[in-house]
N, C-alpha and C. Protein backbone atom coordinates (compact mmCIF):
# COMPACT_ATOMS: atom_id res chain seq x y z
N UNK A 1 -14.17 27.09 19.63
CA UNK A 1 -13.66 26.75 18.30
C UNK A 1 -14.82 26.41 17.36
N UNK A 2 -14.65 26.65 16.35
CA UNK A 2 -16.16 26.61 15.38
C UNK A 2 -15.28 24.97 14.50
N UNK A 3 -16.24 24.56 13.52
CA UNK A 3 -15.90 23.15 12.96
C UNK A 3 -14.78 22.70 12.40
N UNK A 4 -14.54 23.86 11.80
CA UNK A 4 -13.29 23.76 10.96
C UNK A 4 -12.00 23.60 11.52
N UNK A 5 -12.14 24.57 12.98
CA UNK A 5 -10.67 24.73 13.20
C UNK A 5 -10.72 23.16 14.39
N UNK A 6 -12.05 22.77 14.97
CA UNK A 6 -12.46 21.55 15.79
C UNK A 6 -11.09 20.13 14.44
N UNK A 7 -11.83 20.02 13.39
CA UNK A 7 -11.85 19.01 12.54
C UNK A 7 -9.79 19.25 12.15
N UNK A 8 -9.27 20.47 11.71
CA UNK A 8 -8.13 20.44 11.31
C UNK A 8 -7.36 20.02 12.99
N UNK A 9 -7.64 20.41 14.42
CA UNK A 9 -6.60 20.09 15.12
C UNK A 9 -6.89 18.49 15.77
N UNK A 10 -7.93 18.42 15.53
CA UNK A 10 -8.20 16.52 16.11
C UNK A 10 -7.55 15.56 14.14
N UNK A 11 -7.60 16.04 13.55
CA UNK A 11 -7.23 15.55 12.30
C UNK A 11 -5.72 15.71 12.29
N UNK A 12 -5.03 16.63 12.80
CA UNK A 12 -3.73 16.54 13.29
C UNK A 12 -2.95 15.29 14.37
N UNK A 13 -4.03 15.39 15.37
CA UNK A 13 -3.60 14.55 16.44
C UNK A 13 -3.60 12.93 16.04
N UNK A 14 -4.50 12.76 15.17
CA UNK A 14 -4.97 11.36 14.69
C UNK A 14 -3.85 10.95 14.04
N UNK A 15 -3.46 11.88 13.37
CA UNK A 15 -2.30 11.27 11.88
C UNK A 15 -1.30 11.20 12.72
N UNK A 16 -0.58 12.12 14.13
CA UNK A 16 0.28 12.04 14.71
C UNK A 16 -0.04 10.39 15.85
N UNK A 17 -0.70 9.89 15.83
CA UNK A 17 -1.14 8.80 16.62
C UNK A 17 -1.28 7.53 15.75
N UNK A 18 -1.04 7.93 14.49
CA UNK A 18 -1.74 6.68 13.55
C UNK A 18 -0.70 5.38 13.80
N UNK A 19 0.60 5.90 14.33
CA UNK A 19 1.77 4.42 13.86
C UNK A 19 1.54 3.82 15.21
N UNK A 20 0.60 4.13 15.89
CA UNK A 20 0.26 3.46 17.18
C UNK A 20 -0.76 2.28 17.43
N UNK A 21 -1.28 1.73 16.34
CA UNK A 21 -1.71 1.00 15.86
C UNK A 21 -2.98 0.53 16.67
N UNK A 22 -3.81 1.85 17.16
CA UNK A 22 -5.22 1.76 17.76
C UNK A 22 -6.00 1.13 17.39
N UNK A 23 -6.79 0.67 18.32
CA UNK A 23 -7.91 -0.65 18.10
C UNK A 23 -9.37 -0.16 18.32
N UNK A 24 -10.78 -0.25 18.15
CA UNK A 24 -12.00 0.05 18.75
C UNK A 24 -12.19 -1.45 18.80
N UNK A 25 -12.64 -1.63 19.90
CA UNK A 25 -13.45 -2.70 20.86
C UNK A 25 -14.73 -3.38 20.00
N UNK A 26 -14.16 -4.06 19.33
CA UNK A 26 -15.81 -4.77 18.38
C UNK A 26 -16.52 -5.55 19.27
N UNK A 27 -16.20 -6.20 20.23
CA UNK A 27 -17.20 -6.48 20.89
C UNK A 27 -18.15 -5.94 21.44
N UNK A 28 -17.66 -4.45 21.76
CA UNK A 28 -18.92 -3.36 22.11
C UNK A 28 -20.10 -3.15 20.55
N UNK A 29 -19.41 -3.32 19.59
CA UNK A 29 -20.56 -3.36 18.41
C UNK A 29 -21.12 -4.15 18.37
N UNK A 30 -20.65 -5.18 18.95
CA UNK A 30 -21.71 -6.77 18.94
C UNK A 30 -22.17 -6.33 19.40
N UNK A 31 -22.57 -6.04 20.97
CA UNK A 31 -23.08 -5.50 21.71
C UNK A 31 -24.18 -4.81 21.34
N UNK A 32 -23.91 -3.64 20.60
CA UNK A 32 -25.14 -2.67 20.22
C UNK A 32 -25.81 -3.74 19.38
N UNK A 33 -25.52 -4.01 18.40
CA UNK A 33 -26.19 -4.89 17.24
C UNK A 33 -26.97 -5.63 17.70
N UNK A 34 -26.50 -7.01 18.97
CA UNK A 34 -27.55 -7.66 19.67
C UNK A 34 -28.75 -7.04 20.42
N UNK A 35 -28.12 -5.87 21.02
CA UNK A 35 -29.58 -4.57 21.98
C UNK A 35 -30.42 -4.30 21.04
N UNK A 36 -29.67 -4.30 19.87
CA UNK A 36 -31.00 -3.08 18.98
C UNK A 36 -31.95 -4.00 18.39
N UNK A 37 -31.41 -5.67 18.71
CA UNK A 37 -32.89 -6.48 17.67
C UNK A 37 -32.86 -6.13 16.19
N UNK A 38 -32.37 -5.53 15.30
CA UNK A 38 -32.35 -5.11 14.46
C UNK A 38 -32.35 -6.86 13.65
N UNK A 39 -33.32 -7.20 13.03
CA UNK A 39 -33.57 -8.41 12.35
C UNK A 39 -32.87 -8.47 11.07
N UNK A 40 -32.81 -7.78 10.23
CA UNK A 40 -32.19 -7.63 8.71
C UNK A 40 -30.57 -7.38 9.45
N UNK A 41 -29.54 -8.14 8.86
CA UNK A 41 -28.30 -7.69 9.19
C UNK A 41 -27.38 -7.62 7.76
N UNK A 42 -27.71 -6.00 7.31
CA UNK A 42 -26.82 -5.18 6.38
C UNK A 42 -26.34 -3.74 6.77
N UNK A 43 -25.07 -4.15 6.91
CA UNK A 43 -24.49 -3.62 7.52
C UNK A 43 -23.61 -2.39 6.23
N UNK A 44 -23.71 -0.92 6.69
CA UNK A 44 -22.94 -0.28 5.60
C UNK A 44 -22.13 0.50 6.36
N UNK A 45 -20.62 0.15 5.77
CA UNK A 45 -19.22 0.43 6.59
C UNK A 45 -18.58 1.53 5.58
N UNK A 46 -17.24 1.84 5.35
CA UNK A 46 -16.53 2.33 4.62
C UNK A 46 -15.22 1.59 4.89
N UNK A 47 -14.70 2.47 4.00
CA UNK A 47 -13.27 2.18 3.34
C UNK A 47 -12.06 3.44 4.07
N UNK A 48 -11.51 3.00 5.31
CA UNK A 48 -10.58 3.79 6.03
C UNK A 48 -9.92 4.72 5.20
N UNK A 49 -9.80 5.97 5.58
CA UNK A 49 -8.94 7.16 4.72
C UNK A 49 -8.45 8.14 5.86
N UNK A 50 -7.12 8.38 5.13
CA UNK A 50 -7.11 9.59 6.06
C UNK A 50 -6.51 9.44 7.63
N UNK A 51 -5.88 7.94 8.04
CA UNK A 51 -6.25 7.80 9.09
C UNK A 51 -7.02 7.06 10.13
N UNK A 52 -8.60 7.32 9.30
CA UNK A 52 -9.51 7.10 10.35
C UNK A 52 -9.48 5.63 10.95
N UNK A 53 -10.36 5.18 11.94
CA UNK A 53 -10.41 3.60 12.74
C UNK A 53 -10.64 3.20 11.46
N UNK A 54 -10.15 2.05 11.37
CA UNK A 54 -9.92 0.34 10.41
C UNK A 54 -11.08 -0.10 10.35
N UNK A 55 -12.39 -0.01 9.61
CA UNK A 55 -13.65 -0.19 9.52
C UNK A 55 -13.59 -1.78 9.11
N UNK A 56 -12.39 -2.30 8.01
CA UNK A 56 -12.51 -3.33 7.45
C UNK A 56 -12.43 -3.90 7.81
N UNK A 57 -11.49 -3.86 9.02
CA UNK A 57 -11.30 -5.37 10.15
C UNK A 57 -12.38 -5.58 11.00
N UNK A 58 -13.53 -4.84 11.05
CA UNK A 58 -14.72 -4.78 11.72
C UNK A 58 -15.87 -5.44 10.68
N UNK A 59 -15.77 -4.99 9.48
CA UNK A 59 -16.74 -5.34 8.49
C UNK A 59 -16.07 -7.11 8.34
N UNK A 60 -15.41 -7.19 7.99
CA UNK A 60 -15.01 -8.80 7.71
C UNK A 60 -15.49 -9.48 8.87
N UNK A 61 -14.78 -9.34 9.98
CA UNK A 61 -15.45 -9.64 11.28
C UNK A 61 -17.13 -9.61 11.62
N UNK A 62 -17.67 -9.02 10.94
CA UNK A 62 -19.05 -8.78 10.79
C UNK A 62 -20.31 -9.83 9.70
N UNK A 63 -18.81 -10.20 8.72
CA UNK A 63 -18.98 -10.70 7.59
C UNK A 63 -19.28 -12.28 7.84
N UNK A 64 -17.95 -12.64 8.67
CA UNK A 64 -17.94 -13.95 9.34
C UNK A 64 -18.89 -14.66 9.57
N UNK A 65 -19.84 -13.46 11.01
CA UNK A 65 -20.44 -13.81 11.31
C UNK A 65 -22.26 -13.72 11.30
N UNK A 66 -21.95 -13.42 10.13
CA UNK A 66 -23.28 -13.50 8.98
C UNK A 66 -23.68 -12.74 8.68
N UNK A 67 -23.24 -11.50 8.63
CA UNK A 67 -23.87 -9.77 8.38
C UNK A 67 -23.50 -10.14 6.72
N UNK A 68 -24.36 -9.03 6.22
CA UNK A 68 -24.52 -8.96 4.83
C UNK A 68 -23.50 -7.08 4.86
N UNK A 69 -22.49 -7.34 3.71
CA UNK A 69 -21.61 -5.67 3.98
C UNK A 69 -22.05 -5.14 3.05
N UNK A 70 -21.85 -3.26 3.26
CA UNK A 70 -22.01 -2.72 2.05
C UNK A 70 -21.01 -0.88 2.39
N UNK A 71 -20.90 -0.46 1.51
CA UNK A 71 -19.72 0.21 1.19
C UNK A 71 -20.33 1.40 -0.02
N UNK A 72 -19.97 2.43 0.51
CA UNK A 72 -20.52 4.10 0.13
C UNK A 72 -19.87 4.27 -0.94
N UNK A 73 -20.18 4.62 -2.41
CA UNK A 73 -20.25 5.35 -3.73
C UNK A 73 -20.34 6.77 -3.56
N UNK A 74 -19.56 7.45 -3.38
CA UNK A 74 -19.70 9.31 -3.75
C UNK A 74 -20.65 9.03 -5.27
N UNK A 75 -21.56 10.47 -4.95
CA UNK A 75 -22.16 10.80 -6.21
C UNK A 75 -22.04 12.36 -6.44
N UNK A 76 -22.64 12.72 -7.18
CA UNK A 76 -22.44 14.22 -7.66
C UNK A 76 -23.24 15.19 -6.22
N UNK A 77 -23.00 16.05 -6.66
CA UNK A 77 -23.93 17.04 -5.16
C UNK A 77 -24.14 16.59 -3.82
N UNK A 78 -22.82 15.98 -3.19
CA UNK A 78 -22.75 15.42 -2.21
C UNK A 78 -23.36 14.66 -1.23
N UNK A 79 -23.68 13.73 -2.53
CA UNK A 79 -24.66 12.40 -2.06
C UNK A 79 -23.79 11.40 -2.35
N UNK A 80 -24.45 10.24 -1.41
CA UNK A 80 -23.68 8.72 -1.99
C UNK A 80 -24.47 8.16 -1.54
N UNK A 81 -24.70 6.53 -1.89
CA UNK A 81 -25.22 5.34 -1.71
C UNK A 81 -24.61 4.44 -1.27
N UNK A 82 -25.31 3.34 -1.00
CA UNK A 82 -24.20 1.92 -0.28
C UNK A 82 -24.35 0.94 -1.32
N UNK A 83 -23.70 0.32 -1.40
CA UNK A 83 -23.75 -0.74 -2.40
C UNK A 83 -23.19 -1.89 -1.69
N UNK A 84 -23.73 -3.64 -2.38
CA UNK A 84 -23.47 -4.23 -1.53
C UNK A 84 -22.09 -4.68 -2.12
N UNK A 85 -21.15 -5.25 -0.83
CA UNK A 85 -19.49 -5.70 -1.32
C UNK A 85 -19.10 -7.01 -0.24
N UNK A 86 -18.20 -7.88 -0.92
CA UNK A 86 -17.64 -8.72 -0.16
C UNK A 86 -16.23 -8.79 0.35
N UNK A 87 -15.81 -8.87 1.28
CA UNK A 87 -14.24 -9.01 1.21
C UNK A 87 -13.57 -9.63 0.32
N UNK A 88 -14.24 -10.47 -0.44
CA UNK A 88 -13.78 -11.15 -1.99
C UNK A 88 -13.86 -10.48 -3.17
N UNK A 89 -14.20 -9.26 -3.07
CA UNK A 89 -14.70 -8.52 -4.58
C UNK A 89 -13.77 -7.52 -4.34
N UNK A 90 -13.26 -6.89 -5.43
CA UNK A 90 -12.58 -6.05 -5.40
C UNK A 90 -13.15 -4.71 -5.50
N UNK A 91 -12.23 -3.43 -5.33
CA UNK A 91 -12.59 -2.36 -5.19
C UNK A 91 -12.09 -1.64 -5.88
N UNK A 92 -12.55 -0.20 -6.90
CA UNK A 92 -12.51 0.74 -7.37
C UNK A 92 -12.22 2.18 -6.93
N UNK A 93 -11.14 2.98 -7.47
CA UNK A 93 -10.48 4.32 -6.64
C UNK A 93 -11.57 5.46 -6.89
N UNK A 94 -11.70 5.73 -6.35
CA UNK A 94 -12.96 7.00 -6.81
C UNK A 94 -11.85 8.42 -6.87
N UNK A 95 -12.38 9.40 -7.34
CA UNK A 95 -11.82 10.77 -7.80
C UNK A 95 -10.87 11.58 -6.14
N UNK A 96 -11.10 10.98 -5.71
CA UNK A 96 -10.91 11.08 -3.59
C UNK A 96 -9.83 10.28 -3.24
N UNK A 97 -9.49 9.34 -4.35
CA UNK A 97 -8.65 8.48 -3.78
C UNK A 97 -9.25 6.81 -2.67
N UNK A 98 -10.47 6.87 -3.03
CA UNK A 98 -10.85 6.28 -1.47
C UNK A 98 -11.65 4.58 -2.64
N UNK A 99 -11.11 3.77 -2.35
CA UNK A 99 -11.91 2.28 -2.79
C UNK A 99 -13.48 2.68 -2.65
N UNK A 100 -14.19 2.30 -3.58
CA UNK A 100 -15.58 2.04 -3.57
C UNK A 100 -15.79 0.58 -4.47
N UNK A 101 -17.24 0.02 -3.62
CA UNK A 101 -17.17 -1.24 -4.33
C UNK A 101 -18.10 -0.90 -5.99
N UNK A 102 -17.81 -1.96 -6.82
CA UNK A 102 -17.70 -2.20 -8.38
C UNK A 102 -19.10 -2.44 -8.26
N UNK A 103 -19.98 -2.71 -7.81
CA UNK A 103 -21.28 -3.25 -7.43
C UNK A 103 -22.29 -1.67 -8.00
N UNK A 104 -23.13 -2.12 -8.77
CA UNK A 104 -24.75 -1.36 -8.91
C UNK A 104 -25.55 -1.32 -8.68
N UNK A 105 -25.70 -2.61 -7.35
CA UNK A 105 -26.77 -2.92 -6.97
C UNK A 105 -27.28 -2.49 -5.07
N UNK A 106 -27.97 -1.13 -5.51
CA UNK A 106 -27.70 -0.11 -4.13
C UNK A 106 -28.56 -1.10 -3.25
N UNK A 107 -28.27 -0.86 -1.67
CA UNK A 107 -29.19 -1.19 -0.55
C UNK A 107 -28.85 -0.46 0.47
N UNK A 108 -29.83 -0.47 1.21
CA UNK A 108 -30.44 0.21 2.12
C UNK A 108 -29.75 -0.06 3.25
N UNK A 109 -28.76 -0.07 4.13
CA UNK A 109 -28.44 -0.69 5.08
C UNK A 109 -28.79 -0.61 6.50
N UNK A 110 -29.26 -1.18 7.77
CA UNK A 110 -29.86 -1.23 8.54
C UNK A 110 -29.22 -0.68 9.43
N UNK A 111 -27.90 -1.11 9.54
CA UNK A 111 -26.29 -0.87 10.57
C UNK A 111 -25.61 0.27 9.91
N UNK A 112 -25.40 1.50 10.41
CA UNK A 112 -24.19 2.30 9.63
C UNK A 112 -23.10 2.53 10.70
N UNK A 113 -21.68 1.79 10.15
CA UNK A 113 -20.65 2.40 11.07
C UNK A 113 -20.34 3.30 9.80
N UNK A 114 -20.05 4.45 10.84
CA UNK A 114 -19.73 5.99 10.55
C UNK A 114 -18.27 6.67 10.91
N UNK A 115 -17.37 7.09 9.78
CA UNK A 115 -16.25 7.47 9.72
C UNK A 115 -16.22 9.19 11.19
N UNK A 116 -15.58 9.55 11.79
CA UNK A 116 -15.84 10.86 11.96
C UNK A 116 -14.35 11.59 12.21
N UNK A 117 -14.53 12.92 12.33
CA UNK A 117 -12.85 13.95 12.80
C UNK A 117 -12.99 13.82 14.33
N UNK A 118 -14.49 14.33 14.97
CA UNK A 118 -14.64 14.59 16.04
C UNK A 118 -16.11 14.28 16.67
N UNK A 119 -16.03 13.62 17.81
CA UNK A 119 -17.35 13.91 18.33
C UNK A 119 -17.84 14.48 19.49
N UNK A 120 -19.09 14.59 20.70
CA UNK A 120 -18.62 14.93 21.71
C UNK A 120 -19.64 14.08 22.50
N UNK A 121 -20.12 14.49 23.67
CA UNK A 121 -20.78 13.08 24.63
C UNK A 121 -22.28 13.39 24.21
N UNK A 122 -22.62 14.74 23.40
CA UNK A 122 -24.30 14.41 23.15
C UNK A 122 -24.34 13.11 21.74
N UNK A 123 -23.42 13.12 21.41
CA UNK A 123 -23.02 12.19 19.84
C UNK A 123 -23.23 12.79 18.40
N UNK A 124 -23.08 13.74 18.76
CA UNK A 124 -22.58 15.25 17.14
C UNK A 124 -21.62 14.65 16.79
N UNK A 125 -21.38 14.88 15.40
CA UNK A 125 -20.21 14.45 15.02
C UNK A 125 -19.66 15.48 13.72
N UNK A 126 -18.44 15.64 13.66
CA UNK A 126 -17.75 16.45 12.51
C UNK A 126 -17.01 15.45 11.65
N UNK A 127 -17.49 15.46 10.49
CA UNK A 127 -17.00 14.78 9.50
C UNK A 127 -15.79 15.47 8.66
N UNK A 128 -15.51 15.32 7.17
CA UNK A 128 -14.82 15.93 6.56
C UNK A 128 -15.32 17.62 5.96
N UNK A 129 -16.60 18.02 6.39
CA UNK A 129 -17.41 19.17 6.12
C UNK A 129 -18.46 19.10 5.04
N UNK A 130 -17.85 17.85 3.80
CA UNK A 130 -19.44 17.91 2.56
C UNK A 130 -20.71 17.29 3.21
N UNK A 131 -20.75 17.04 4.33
CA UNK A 131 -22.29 16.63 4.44
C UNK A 131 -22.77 15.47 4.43
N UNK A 132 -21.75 14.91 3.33
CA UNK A 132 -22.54 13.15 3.15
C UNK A 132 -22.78 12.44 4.06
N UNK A 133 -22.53 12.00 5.06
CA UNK A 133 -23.44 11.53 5.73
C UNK A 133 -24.63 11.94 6.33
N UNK A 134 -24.59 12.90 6.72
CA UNK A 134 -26.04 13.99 7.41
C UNK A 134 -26.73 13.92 6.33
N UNK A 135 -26.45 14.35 5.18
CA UNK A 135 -27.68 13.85 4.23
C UNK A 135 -28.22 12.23 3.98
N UNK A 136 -27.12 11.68 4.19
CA UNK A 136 -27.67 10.23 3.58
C UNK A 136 -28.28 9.86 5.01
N UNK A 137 -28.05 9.97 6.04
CA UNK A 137 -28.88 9.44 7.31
C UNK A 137 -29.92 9.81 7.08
N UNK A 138 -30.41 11.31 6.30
CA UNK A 138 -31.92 11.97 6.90
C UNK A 138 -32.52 11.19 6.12
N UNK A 139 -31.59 10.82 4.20
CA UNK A 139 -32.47 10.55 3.21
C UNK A 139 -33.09 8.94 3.50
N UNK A 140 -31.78 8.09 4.88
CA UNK A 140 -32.35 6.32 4.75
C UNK A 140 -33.62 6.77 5.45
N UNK A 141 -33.43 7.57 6.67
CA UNK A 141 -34.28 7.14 7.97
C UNK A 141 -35.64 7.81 7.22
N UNK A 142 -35.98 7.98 5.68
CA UNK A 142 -37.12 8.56 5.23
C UNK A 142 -37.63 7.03 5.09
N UNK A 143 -36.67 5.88 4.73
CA UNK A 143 -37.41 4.80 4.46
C UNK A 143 -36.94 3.69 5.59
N UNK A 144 -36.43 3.54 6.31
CA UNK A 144 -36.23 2.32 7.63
C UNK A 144 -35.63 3.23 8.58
N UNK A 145 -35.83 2.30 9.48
CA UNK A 145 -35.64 2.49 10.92
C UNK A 145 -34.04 2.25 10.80
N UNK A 146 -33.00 2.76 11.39
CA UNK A 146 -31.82 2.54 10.95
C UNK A 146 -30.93 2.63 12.57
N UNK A 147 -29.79 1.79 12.63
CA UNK A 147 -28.78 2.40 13.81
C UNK A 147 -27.33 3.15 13.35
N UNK A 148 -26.79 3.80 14.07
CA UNK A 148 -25.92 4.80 13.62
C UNK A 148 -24.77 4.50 14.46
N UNK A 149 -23.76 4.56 14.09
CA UNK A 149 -22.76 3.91 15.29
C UNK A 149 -20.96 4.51 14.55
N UNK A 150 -20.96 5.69 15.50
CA UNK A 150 -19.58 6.26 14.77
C UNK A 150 -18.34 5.50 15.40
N UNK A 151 -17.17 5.35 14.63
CA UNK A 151 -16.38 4.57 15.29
C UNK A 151 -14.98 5.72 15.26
N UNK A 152 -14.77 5.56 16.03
CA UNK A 152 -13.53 7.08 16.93
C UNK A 152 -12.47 6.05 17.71
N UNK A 153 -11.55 7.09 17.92
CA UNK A 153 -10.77 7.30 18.51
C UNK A 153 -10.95 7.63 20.19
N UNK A 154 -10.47 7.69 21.21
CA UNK A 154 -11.02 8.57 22.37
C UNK A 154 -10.60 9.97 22.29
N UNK A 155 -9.40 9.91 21.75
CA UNK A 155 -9.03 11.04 21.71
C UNK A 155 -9.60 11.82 21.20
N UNK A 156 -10.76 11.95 19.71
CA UNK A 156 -11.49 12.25 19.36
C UNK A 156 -12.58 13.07 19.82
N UNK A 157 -12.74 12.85 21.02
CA UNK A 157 -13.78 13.45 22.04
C UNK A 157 -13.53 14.90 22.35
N UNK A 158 -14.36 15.74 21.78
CA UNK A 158 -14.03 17.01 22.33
C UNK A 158 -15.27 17.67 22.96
N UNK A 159 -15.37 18.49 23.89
CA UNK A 159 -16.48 19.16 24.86
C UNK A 159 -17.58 19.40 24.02
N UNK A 160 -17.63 20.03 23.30
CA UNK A 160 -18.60 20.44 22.39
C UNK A 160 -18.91 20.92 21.12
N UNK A 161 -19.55 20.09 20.46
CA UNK A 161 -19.81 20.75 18.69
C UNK A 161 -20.36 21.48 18.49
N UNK A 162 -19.93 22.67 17.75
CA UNK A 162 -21.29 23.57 17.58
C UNK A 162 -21.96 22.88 16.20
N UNK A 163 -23.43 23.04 16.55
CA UNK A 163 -24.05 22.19 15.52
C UNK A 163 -25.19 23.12 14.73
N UNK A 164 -25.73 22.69 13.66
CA UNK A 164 -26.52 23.77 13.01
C UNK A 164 -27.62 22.47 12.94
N UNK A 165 -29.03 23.05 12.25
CA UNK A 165 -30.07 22.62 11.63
C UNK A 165 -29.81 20.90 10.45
N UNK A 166 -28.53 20.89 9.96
CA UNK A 166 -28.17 19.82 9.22
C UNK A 166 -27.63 19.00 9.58
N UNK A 167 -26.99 19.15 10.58
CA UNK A 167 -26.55 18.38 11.55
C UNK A 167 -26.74 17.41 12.21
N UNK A 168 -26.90 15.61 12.04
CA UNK A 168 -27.37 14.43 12.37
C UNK A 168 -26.88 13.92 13.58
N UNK A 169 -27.58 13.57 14.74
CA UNK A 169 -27.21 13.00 15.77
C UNK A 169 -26.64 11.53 15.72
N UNK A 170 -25.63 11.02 16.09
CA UNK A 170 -25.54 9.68 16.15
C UNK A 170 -26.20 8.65 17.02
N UNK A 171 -26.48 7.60 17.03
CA UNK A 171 -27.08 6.71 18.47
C UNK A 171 -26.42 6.01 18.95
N UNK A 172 -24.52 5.79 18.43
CA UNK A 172 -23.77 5.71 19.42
C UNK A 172 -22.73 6.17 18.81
N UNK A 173 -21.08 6.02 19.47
CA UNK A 173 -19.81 5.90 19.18
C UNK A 173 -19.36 5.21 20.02
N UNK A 174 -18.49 4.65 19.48
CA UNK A 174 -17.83 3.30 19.91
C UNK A 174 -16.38 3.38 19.71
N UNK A 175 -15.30 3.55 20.54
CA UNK A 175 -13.92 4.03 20.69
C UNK A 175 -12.93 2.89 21.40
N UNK A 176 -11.81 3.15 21.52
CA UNK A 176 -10.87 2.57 21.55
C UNK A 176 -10.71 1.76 23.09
């Protein structure tokens, strides 16, 4: 199966699974977060669409316990930035339908949990097809050292992605 038809039948299965009210294991993200030493704790999450795992109940939870959050701006030519946000600030609908925070003040974030359709055990991942994240990973890791951490489903897991040249590896996923 090539990406497209990968992304429309796991994007099927998800929405048919959604009233099942799936969980990912945050303690396994503690987990990574404490391994990686990662000293600066800004953390850049998103805003669930579509379905995907509940990022927010992870980011608040994150928030608690002293992480600094931040939350992706679409821009033109399928780029975006993080900006920083609080569970106290409110949020703005972008042209997608999807909350972005009201904030102008971009950062760099150290932590990225990562939305995905599909991944498989090398940690490829298929997104919605524009790219934005594969670009924005290549464009942080030009300036910090960064961790990558997609948050899935299990079901999500499929044998193999076919992957091209643009294509960003993850350094983990973290599932249900």
């Amino acid at each position: 199966m090539n990406k497209s038809e990968i992304r429309k039948k796991i994007l099927k299965i998800r929405k048919q699974k959604s009233s099942q009210n799936l969980n990912i294991n945050y303690e396994d993200i503690l987990k990574i977060l404490k391994k990686s030493k990662i000293k600066d704790k800004l953390v850049g999450g998103y805003y669930p669409y579509n379905h995907e795992v509940d990022a927010m109940k992870i980011l608040k939870k994150l928030e608690r316990k002293g992480y600094q959050i931040s939350l992706p701006k679409i821009k033109k030519n399928f780029q975006m930035n993080f900006f920083n946000w609080s569970k106290n600030e409110p949020l703005e609908i972008n042209k997608y339908g999807i909350p972005e925070p009201i904030s102008d003040n971009v950062v760099y974030p150290d932590i990225l949990l990562i939305p995905l359709s599909a991944f498989d055990k090398r940690l490829y991942r298929i997104g919605y097809g524009g790219g934005y994240y594969d670009r924005y990973i290549k464009k942080i890791k030009k300036r910090k050292k960064i961790i990558t951490i997609g948050l899935a489903y299990s079901f999500q897991r499929v044998k193999k992605i076919p992957i091209n040249k643009h294509d960003v590896k993850l350094d983990y996923v973290v599932t249900d």
